[in-house]
N, C-alpha and C. Protein backbone atom coordinates (compact mmCIF):
# COMPACT_ATOMS: atom_id res chain seq x y z
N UNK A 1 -67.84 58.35 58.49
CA UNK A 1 -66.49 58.22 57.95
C UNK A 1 -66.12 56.74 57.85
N UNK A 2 -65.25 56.33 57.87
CA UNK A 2 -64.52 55.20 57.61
C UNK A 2 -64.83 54.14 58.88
N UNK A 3 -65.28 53.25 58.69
CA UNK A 3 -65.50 51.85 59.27
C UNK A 3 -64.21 51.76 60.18
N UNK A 4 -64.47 50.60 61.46
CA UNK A 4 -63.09 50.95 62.93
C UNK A 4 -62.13 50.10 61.72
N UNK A 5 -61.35 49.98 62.40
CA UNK A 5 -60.22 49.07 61.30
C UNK A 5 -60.67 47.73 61.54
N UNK A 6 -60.81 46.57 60.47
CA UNK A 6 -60.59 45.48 60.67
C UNK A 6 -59.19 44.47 60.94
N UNK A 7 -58.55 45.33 60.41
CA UNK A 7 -57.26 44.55 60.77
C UNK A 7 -55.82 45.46 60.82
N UNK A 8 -54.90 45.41 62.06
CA UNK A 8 -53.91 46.36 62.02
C UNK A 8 -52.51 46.02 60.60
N UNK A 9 -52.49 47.02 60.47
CA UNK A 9 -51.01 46.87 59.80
C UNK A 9 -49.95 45.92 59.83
N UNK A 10 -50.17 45.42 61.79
CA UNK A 10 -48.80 44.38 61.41
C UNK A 10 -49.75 42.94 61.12
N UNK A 11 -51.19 42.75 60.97
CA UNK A 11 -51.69 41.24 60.63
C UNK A 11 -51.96 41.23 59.50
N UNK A 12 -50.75 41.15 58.63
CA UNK A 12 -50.56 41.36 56.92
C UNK A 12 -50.73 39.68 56.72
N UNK A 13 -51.27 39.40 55.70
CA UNK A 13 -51.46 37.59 55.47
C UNK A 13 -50.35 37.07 55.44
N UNK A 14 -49.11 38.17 55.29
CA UNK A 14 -47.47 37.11 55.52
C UNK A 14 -46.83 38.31 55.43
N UNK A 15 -45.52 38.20 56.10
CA UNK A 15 -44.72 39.37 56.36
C UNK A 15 -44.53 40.36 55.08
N UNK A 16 -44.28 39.59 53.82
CA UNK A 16 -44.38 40.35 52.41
C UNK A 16 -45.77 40.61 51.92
N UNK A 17 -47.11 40.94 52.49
CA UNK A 17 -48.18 40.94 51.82
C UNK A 17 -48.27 42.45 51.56
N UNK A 18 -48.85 42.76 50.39
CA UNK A 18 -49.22 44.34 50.18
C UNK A 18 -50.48 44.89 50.15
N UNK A 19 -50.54 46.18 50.62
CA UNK A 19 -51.97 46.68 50.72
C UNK A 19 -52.13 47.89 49.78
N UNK A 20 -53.43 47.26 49.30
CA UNK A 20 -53.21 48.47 48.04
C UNK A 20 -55.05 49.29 48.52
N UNK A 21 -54.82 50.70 48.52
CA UNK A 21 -55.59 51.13 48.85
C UNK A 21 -56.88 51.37 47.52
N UNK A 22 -58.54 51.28 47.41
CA UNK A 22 -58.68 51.73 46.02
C UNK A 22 -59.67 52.62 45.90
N UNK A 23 -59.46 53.94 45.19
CA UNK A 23 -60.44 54.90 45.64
C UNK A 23 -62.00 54.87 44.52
N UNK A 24 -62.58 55.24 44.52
CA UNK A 24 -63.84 55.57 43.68
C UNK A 24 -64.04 57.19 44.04
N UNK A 25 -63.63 57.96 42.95
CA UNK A 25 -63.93 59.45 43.48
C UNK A 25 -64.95 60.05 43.35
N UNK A 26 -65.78 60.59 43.86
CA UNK A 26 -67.00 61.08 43.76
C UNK A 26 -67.21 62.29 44.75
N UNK A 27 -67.91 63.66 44.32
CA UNK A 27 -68.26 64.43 44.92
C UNK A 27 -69.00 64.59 46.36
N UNK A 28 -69.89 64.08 46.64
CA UNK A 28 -70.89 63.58 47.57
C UNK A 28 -70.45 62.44 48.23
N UNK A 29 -70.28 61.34 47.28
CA UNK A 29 -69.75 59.66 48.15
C UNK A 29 -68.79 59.77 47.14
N UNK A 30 -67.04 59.56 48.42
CA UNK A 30 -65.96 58.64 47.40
C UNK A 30 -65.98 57.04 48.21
N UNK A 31 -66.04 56.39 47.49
CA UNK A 31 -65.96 54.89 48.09
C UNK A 31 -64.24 54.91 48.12
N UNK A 32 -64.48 53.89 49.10
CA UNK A 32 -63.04 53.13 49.31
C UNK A 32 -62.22 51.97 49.73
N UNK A 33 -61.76 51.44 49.50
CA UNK A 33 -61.58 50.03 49.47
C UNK A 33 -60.07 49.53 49.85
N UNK A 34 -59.96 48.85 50.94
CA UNK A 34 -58.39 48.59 51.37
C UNK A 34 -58.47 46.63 50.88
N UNK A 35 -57.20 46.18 50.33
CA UNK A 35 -57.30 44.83 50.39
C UNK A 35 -55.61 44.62 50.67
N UNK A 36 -55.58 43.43 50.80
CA UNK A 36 -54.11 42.83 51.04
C UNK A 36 -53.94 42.03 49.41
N UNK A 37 -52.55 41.88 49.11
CA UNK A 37 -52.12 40.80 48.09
C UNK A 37 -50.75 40.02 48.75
N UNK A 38 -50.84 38.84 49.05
CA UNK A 38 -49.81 38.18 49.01
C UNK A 38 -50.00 37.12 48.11
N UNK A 39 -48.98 37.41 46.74
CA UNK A 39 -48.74 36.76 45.53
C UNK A 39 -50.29 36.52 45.09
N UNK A 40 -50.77 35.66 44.69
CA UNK A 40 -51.89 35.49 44.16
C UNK A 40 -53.38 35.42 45.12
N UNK A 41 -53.01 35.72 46.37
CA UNK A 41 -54.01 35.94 47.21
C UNK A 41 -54.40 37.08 47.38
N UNK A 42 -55.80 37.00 47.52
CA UNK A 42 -56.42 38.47 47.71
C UNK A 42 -57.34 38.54 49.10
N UNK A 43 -57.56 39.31 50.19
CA UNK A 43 -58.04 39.66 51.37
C UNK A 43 -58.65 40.65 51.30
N UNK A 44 -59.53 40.94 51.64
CA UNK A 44 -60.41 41.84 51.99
C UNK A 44 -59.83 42.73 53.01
N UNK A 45 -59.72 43.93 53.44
CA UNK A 45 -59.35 44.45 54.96
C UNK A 45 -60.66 45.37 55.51
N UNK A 46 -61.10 46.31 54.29
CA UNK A 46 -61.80 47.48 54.64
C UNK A 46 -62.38 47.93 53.95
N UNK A 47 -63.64 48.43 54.08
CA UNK A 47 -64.39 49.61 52.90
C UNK A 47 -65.12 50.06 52.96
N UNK A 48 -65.51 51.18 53.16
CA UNK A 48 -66.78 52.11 53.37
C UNK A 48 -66.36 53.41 52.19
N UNK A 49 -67.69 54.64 52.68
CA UNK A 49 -67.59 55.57 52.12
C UNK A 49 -67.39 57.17 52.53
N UNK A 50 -66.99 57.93 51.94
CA UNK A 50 -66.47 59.02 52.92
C UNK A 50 -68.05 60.18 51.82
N UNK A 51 -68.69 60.73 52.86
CA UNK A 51 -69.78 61.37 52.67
C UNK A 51 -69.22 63.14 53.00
N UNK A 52 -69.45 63.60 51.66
CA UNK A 52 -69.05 65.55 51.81
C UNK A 52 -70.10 66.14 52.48
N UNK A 53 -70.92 65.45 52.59
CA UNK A 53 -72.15 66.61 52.69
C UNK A 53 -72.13 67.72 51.67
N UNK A 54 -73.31 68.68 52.47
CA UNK A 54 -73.59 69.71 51.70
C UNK A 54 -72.56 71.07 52.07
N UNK A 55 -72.49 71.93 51.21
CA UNK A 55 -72.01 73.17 51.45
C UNK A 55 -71.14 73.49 50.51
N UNK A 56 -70.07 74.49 50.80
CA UNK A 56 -69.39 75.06 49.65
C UNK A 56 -68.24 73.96 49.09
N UNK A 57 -67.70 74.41 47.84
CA UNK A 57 -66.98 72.92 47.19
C UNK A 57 -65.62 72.90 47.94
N UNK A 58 -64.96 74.32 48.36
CA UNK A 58 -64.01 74.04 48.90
C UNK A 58 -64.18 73.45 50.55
N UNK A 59 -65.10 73.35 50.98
CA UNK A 59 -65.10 72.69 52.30
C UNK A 59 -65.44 70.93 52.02
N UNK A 60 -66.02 71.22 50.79
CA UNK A 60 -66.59 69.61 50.60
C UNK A 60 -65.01 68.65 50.10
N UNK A 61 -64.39 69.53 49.29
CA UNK A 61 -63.23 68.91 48.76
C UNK A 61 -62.31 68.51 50.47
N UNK A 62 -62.07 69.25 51.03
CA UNK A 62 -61.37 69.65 52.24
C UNK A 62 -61.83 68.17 53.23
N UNK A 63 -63.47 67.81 53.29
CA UNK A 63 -63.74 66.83 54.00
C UNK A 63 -63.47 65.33 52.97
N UNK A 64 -63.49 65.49 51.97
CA UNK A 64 -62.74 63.83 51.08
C UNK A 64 -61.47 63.85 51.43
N UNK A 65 -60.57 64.77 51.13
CA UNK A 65 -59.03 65.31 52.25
C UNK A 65 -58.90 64.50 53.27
N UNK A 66 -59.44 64.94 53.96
CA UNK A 66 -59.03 64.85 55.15
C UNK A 66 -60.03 63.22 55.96
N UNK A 67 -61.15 63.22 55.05
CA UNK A 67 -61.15 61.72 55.44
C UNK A 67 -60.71 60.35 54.85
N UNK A 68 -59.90 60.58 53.50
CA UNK A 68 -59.37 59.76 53.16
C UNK A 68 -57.93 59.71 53.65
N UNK A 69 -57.58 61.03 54.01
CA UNK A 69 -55.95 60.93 55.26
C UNK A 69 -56.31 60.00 56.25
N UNK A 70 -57.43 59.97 56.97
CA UNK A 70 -57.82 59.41 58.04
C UNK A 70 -57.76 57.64 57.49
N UNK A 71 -58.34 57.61 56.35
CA UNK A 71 -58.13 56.16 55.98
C UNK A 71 -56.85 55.48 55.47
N UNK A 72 -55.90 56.35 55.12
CA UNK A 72 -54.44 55.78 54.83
C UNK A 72 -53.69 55.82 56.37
N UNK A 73 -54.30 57.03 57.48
CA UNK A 73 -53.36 56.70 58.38
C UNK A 73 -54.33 54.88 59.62
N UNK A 74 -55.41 55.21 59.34
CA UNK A 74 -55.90 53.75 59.83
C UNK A 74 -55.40 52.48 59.22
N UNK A 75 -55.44 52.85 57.95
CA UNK A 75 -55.31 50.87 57.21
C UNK A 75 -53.62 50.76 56.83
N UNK A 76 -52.95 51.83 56.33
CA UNK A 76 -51.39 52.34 56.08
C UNK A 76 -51.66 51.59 54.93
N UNK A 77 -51.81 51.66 53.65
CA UNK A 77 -51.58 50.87 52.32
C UNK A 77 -50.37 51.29 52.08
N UNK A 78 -49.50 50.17 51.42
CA UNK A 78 -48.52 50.57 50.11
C UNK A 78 -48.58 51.52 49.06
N UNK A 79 -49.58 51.40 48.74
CA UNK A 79 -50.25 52.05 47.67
C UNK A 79 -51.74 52.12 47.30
N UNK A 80 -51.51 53.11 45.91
CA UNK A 80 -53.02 53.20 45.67
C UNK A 80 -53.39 53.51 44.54
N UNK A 81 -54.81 53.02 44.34
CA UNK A 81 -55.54 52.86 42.71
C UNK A 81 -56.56 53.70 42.68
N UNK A 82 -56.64 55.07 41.61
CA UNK A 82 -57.95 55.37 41.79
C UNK A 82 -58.01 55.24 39.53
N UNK A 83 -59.65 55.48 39.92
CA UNK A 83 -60.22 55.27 38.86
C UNK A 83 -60.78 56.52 37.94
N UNK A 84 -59.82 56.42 36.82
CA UNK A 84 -59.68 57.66 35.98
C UNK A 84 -61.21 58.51 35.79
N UNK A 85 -61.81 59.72 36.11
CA UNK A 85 -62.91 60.64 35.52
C UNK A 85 -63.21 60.19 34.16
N UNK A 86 -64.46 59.76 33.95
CA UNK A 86 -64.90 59.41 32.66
C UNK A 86 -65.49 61.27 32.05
N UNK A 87 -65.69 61.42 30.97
CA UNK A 87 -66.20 62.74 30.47
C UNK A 87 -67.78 62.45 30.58
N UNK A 88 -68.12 63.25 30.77
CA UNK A 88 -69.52 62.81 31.10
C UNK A 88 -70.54 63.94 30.29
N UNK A 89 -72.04 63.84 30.12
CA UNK A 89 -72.03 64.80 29.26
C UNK A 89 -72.49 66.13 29.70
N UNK A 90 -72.37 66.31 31.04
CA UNK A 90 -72.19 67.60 31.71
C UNK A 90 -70.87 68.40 31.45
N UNK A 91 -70.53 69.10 31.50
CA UNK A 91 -69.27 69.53 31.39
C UNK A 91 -69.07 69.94 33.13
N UNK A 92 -70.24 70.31 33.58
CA UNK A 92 -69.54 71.30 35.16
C UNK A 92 -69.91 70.19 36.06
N UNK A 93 -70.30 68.60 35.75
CA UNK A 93 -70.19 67.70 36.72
C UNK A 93 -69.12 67.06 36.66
N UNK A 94 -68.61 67.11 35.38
CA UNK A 94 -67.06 66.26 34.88
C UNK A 94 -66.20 66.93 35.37
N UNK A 95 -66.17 68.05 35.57
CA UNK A 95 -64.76 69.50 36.61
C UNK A 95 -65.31 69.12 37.89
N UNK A 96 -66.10 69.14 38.19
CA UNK A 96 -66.52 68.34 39.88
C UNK A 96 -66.54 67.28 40.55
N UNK A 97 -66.37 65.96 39.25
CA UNK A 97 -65.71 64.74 39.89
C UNK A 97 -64.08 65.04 39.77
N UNK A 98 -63.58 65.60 38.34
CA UNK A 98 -62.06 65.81 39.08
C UNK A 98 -62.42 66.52 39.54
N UNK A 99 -62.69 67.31 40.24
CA UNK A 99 -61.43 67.86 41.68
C UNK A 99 -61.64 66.82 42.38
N UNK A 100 -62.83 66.49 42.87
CA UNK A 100 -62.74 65.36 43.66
C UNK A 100 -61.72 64.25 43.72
N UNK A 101 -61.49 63.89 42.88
CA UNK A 101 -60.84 63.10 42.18
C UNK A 101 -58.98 63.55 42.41
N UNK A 102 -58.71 64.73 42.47
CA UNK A 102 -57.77 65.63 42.65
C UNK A 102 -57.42 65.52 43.98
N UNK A 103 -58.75 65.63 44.66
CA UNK A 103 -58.18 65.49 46.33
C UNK A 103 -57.62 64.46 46.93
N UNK A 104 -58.46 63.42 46.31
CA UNK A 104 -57.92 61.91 46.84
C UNK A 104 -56.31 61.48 46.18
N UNK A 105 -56.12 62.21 45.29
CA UNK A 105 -54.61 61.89 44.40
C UNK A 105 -53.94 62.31 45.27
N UNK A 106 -54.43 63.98 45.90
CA UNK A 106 -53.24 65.10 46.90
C UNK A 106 -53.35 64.28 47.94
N UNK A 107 -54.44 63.31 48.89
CA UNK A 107 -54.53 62.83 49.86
C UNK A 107 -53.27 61.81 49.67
N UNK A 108 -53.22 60.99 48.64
CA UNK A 108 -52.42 59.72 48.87
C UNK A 108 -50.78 60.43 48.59
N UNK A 109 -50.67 61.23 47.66
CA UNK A 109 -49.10 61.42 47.81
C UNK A 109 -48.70 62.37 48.20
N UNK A 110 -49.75 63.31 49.12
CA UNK A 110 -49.20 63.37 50.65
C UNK A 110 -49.13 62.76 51.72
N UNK A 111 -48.98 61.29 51.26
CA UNK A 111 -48.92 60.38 52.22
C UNK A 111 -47.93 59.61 51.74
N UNK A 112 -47.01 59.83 50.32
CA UNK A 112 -46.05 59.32 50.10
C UNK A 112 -46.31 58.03 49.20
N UNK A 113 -47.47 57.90 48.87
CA UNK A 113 -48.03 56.46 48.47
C UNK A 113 -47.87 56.69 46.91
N UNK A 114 -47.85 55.78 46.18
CA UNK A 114 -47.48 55.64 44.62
C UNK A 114 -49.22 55.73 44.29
N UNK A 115 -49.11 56.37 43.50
CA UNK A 115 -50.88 56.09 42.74
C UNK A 115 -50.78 55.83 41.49
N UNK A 116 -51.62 54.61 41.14
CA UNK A 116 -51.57 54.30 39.68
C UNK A 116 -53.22 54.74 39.18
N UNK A 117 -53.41 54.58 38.22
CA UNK A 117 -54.53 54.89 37.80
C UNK A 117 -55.33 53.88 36.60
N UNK A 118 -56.12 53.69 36.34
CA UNK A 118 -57.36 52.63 35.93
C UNK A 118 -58.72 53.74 35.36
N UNK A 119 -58.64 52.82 33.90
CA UNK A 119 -60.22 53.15 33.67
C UNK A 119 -61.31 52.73 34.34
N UNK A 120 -62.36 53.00 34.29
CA UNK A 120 -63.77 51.86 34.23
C UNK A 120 -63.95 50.72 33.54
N UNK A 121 -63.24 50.95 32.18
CA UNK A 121 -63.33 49.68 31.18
C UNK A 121 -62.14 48.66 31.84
N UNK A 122 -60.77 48.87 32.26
CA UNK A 122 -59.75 48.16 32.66
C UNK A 122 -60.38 47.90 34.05
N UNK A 123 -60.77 48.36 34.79
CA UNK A 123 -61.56 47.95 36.10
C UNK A 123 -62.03 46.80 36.27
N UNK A 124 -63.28 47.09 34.98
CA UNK A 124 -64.28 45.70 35.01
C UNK A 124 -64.11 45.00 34.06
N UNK A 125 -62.39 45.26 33.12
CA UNK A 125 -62.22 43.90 32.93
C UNK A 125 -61.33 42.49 33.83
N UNK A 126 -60.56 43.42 34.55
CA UNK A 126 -60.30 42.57 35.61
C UNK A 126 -60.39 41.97 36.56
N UNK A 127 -62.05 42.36 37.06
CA UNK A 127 -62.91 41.95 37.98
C UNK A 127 -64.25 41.07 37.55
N UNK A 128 -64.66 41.58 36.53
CA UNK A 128 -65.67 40.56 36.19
C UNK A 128 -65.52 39.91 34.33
N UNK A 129 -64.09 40.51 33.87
CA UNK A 129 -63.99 39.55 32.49
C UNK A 129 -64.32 40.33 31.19
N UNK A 130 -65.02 41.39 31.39
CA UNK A 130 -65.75 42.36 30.02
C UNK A 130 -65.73 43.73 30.80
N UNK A 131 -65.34 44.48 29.54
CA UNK A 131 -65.64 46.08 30.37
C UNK A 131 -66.74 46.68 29.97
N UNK A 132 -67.97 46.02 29.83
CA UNK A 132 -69.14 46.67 29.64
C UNK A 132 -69.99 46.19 30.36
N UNK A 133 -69.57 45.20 31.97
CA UNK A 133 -70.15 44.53 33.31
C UNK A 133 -71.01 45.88 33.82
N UNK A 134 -72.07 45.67 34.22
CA UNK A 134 -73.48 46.35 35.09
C UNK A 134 -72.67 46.01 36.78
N UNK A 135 -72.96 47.22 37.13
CA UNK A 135 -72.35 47.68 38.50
C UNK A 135 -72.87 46.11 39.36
N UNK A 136 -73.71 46.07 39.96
CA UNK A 136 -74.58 44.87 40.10
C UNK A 136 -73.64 43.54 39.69
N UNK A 137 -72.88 43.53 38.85
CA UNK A 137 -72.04 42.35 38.48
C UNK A 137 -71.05 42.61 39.00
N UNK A 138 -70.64 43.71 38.74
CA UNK A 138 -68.83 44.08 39.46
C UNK A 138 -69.26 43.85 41.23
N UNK A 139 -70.10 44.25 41.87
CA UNK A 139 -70.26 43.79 43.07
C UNK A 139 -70.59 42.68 43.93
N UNK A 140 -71.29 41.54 42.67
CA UNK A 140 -70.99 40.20 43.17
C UNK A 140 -69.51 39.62 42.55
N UNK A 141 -68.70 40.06 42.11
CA UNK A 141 -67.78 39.33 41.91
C UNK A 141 -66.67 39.99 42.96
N UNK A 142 -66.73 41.26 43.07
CA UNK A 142 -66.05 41.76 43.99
C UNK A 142 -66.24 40.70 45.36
N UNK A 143 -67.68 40.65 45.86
CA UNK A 143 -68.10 39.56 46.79
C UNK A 143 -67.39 38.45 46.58
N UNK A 144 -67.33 37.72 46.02
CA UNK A 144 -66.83 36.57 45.35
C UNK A 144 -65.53 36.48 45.59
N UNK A 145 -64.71 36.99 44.33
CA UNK A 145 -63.03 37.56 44.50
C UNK A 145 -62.51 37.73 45.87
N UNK A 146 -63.16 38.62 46.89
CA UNK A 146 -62.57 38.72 48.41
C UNK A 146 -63.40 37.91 49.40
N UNK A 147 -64.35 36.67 49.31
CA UNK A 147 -64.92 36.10 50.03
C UNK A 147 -65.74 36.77 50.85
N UNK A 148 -66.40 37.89 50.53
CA UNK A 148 -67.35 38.71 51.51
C UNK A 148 -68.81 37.97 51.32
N UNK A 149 -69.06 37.62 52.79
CA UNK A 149 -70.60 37.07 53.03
C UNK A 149 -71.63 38.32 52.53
N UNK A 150 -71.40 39.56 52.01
CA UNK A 150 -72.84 39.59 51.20
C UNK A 150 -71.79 40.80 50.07
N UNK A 151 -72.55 41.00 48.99
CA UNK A 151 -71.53 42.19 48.48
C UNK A 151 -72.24 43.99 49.07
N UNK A 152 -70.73 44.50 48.73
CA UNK A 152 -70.26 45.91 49.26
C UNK A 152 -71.64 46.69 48.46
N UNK A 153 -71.83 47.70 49.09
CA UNK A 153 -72.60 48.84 48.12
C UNK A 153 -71.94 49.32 47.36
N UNK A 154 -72.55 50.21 46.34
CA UNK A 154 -72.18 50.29 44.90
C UNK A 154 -70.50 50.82 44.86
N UNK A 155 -70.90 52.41 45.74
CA UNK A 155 -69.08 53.10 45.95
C UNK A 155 -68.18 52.30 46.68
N UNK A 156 -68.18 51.15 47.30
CA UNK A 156 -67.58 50.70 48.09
C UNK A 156 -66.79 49.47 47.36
N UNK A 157 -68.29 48.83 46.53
CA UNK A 157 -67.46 47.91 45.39
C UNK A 157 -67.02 48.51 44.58
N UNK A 158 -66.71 49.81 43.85
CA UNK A 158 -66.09 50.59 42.68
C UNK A 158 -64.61 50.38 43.38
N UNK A 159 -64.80 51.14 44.27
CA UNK A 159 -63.50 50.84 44.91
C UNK A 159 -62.50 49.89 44.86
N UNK A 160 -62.83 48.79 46.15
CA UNK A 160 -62.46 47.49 46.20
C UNK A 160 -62.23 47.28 44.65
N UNK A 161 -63.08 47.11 43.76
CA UNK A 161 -62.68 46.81 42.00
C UNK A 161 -61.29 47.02 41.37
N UNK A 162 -60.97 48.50 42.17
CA UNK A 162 -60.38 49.60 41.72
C UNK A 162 -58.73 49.05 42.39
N UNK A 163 -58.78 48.45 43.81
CA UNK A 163 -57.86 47.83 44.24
C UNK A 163 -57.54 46.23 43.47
N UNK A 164 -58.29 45.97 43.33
CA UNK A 164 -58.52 44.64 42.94
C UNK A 164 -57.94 45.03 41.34
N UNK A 165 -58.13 45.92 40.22
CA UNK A 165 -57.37 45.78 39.21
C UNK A 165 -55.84 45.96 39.37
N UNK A 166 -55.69 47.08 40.81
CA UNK A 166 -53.99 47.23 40.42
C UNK A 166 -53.55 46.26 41.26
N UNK A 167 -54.11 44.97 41.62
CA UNK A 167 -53.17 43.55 42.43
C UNK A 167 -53.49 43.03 40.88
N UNK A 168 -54.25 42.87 40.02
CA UNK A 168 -53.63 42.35 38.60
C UNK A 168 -53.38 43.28 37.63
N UNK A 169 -52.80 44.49 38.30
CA UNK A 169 -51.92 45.35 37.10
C UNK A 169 -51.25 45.07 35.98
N UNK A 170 -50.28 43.90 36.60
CA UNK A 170 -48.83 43.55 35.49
C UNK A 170 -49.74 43.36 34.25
N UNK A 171 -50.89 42.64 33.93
CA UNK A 171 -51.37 41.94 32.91
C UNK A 171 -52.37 42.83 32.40
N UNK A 172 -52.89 43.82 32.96
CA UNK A 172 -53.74 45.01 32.84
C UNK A 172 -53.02 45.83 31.79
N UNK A 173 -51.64 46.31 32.35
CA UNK A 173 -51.35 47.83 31.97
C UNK A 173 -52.07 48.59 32.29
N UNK A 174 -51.26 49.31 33.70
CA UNK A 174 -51.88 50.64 33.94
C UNK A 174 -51.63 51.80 33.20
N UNK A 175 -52.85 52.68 33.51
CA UNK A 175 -52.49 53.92 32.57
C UNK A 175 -51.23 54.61 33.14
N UNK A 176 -50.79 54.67 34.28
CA UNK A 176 -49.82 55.59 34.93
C UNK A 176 -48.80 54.29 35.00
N UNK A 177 -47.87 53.57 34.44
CA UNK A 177 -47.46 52.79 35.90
C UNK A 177 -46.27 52.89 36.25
N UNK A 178 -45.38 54.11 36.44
CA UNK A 178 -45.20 54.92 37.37
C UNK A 178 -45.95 55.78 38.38
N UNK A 179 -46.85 56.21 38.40
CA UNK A 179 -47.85 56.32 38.82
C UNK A 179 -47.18 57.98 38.95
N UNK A 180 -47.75 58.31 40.89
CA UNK A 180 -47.36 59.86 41.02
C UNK A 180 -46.67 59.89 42.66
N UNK A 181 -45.60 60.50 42.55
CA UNK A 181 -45.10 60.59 43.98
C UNK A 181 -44.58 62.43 44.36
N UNK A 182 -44.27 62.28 45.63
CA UNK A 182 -44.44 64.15 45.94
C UNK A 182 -42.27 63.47 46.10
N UNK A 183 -41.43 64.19 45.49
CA UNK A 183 -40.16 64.33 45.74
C UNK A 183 -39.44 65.61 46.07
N UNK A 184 -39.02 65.79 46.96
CA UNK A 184 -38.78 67.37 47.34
C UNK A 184 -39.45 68.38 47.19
N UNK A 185 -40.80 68.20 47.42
CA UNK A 185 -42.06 69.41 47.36
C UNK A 185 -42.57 69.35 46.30
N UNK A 186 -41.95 68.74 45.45
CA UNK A 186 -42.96 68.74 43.97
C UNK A 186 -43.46 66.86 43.90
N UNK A 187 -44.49 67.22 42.51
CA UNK A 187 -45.25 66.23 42.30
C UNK A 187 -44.42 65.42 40.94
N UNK A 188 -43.90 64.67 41.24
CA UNK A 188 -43.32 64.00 39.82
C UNK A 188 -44.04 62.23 39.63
């Protein structure tokens, strides 16, 4: 599951710094990625991957659940970025990254957190400059961008990426940016 915490909630880089949580959804491995922003600074906090194992989909969905709860109640982000399901040319693997994808949305705003949302192409243009960057590039710049002495593995830098576009949202345009919040039992 999720790496011990590197840093608590109250050692924010300045009393106004924000933590934006960033998911990579995936069936098997969702990566995930916590960073800080104060104004034009960016920090690294956290990132590993949450592993379903094998077995039925509703227990596998149930363990991304419940270990990405585990990672909003460890790191507490402001918020959070995940990265829109591309169509893929499976049809019954593309219904299996969303749900996945579904869980981590129900995870964060049942946690009250705003979720915005990001392509792949808006991802890696705000991380490495072109949205047609080789994973391999988005992860040394990810390295780079948060000063990490070596770069993240692949789900871990999707992630982090994924945080890293919505701290340069304003200039992005997110696809949501209202994003999604739970208000009196419903999802608006």
């Amino acid at each position: 599951m999720p790496a011990p915490p590197a840093a608590s909630h109250a050692s924010r880089l300045t009393p106004h710094a924000s933590r934006i949580l960033g998911i990579d959804p995936g069936l098997r491995l969702t990566g995930f990625g916590v960073i800080e922003q104060s104004g034009q600074k960016l920090a690294y906090v956290a990132s590993g991957v949450i592993k379903s194992g094998e077995g039925e989909l509703p227990t596998r969905l149930g363990v991304l659940f419940a270990g990405l709860n585990e990672v909003i109640a460890t790191y507490r982000p402001d918020t959070c970025a995940v990265e829109i399901v591309f169509v893929n040319v499976n049809p019954q693997s593309t219904l299996l990254l969303g749900q996945a994808r579904g869980a981590a949305v129900c995870a964060a705003v049942s946690n009250e957190l705003m979720v915005a949302e990001y392509t792949a192409l808006q991802i890696k243009q705000a991380v490495v400059g072109h949205g047609k960057a080789a994973k391999e590039q988005v992860q040394e710049m990810v390295k780079r961008l948060l000063g990490l002495p070596v770069a993240p593995k692949a789900d871990a830098a999707d992630a982090l990426a994924c945080a890293i576009a919505h701290a340069h949202g304003s200039r992005l345009g997110a696809h949501s940016t209202a994003g999604y919040r739970v208000k009196g039992g419903r999802l608006v």
